[in-house]
Protein backbone atom coordinates (compact mmCIF):
# COMPACT_ATOMS: atom_id res chain seq x y z
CA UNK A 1 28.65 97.17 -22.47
CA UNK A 2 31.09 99.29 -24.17
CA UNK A 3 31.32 99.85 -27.71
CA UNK A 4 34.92 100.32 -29.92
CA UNK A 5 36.73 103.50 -28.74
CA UNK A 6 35.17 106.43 -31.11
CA UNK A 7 37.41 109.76 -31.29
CA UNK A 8 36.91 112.79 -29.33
CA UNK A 9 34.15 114.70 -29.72
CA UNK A 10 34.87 117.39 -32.13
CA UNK A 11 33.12 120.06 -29.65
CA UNK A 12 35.03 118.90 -26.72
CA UNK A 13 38.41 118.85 -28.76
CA UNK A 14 37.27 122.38 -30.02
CA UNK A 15 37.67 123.63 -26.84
CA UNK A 16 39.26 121.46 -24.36
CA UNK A 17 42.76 122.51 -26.51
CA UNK A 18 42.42 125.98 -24.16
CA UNK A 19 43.01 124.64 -21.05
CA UNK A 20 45.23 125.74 -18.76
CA UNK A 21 48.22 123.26 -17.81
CA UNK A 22 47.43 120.51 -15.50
CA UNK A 23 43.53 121.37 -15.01
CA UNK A 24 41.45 119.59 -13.06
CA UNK A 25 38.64 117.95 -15.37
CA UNK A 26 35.48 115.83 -14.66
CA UNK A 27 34.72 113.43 -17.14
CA UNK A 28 31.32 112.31 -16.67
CA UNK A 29 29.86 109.14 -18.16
CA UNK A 30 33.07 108.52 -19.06
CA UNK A 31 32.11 105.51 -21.30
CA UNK A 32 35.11 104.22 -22.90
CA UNK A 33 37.23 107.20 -21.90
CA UNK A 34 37.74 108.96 -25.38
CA UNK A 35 37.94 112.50 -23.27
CA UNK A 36 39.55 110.83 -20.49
CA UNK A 37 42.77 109.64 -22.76
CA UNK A 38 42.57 112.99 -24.75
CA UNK A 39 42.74 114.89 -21.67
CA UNK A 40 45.16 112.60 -19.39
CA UNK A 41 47.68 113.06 -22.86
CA UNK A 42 47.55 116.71 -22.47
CA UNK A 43 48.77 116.59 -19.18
CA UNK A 44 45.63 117.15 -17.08
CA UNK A 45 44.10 115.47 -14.07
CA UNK A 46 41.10 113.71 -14.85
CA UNK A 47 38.71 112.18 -12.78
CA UNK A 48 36.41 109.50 -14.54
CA UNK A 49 33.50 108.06 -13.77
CA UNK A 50 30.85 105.71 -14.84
CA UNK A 51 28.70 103.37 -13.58
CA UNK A 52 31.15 100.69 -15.65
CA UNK A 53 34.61 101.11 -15.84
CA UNK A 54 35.52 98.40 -17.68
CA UNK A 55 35.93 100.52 -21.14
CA UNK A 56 38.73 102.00 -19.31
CA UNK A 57 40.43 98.93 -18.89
CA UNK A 58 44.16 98.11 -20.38
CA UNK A 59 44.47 102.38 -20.05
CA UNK A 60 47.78 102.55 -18.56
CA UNK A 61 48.02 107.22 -18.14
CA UNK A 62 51.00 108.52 -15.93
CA UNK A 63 50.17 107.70 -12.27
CA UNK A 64 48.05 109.92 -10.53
CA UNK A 65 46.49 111.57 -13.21
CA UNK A 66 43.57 109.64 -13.25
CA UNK A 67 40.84 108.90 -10.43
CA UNK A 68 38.73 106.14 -11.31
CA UNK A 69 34.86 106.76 -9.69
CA UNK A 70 32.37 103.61 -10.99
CA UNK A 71 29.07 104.15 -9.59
CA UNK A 72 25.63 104.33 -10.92
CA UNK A 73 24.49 108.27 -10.75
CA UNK A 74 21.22 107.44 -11.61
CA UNK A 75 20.55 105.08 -8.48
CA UNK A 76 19.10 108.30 -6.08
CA UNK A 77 22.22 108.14 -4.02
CA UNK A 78 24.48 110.89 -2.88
CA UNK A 79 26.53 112.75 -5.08
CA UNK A 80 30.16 111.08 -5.12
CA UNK A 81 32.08 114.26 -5.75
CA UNK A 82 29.87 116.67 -3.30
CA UNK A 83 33.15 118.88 -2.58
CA UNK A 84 34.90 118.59 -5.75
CA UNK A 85 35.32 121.46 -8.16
CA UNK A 86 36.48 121.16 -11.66
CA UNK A 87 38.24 123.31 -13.94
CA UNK A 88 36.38 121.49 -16.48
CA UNK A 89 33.12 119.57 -16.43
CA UNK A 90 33.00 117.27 -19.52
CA UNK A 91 29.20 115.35 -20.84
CA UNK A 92 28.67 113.19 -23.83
CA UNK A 93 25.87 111.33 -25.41
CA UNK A 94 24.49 110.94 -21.37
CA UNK A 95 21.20 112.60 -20.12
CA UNK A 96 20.19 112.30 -16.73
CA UNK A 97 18.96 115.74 -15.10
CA UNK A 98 18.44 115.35 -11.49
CA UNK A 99 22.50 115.70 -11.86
CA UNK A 100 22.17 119.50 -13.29
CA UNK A 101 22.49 120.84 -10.10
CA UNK A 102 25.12 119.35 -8.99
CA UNK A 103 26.89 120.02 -12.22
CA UNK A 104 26.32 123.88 -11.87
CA UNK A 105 28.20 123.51 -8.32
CA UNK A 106 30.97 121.33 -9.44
CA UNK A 107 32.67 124.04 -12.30
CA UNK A 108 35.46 125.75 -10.44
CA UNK A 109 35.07 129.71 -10.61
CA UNK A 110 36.83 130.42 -14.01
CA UNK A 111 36.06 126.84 -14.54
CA UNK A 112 34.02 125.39 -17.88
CA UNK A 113 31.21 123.32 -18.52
CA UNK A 114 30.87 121.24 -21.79
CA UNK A 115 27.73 119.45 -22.76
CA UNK A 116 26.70 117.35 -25.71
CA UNK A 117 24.04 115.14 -25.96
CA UNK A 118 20.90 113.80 -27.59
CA UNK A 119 17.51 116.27 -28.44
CA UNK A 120 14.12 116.01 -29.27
CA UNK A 121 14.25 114.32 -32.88
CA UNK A 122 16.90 112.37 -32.32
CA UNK A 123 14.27 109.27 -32.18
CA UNK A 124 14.01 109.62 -36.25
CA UNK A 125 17.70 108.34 -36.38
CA UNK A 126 17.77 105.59 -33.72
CA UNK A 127 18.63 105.41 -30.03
CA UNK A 128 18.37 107.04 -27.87
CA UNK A 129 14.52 107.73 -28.33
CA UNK A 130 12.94 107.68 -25.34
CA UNK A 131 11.74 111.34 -24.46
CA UNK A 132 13.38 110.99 -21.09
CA UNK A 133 16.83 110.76 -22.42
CA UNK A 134 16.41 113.41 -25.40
CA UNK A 135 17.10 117.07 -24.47
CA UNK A 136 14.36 119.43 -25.16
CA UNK A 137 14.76 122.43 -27.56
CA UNK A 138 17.05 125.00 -25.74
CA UNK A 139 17.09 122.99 -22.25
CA UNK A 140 20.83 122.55 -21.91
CA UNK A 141 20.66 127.25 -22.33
CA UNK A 142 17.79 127.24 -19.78
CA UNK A 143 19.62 125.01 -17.39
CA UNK A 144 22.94 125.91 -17.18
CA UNK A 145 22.60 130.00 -18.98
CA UNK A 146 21.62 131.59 -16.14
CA UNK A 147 23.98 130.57 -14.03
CA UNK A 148 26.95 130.26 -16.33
CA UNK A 149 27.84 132.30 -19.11
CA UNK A 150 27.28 130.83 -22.30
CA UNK A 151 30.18 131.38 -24.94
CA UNK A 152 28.82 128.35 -27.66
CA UNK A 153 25.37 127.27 -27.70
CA UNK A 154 24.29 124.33 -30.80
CA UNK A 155 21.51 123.01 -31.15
CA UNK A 156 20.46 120.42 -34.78
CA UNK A 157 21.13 117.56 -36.81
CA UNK A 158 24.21 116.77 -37.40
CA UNK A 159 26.08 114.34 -39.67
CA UNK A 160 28.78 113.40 -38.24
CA UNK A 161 30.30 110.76 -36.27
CA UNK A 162 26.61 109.69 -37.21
CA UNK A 163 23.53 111.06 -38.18
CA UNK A 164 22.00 112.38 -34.90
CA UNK A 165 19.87 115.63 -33.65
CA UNK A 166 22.20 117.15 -31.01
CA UNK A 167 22.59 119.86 -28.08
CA UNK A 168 25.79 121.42 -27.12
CA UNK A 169 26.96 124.55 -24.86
CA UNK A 170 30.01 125.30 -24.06
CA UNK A 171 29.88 127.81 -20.26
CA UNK A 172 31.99 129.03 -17.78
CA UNK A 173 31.68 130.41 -14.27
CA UNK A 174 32.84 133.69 -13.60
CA UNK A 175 32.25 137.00 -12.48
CA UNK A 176 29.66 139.27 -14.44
CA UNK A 177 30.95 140.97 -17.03
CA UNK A 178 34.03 139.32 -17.13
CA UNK A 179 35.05 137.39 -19.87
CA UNK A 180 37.81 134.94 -20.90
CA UNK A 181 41.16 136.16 -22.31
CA UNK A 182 41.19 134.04 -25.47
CA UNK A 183 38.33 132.54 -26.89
CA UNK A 184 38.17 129.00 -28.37
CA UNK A 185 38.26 129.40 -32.46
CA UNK A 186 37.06 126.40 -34.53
């Protein structure tokens, strides 16, 4: 079940508004499809998926800009998107790690990975607070750091859309040493 539409994340928004024209973006765990709509308006092609779609329904974008995937990813199956690469890999408030891997292979070269989600401590302020779910403190720079390079790393409470304790990075993949030509600003 779905709940109302909330607005983009602020991280996402933060740095989503650098994309190149027309990017291909993952948006995983779509939910409702907050990041879906932001990024179908700004002209890119989006593929979202969740294991329930129906949050997307009544979105009407420009035809062929979105690919609709609904399938559970927690169900030990194969990987629905094995030979896709994205110029953008977008995760919110959605925690399941055997998916890391594949994550790390999806993000075209040049490509970018943004993450947000639940941490340790987050149990103090409601669900989620099962362990399983909440990120451990620096996991999301362990996972995806040594692979990618890191350009934002969070990790805290936070107040805002609600009180929560949070983990975000922001990576890309790309050759050592070389580094984007404009960085994201707040």
């Amino acid at each position: 079940m779905h709940h109302p539409l909330n607005p983009p994340s602020a991280w996402v928004s933060r740095f989503t508004r650098h994309l190149p024209p027309a990017s291909s973006v993952l948006d995983l765990a779509c939910g409702a499809g907050r990041h879906t709509r932001l990024l179908t308006a700004a002209g890119h092609q989006v593929t979202a998926v969740d294991r329930d779609l129906s949050g997307l329904a009544g979105f009407s974008p420009d035809p062929g800009s979105v690919q609709l995937v609904e399938v559970d990813l927690e169900d030990d199956s194969q990987w629905p998107l094995m030979d896709s690469r994205f110029d953008l890999i977008v995760v919110t408030n959605y925690l399941w790690r055997p998916l890391f891997p594949y994550l790390r292979a999806a993000v075209a070269d040049g490509g970018m990975l943004l993450y947000e989600t639940f941490a340790v401590g987050n149990e103090r302020f409601g669900k989620p607070d099962n362990p399983a779910f909440l990120l451990r403190p620096g996991e999301l720079l362990a996972e995806f750091g040594t692979s990618l390079q890191v350009l934002a790393f969070e990790q805290g409470e936070v107040e805002a859309p609600k009180p929560a304790v949070v983990q975000r990075i922001c990576a890309v993949h790309m050759d050592q040493g070389e580094l984007p030509l404009r960085l994201p600003t707040r």
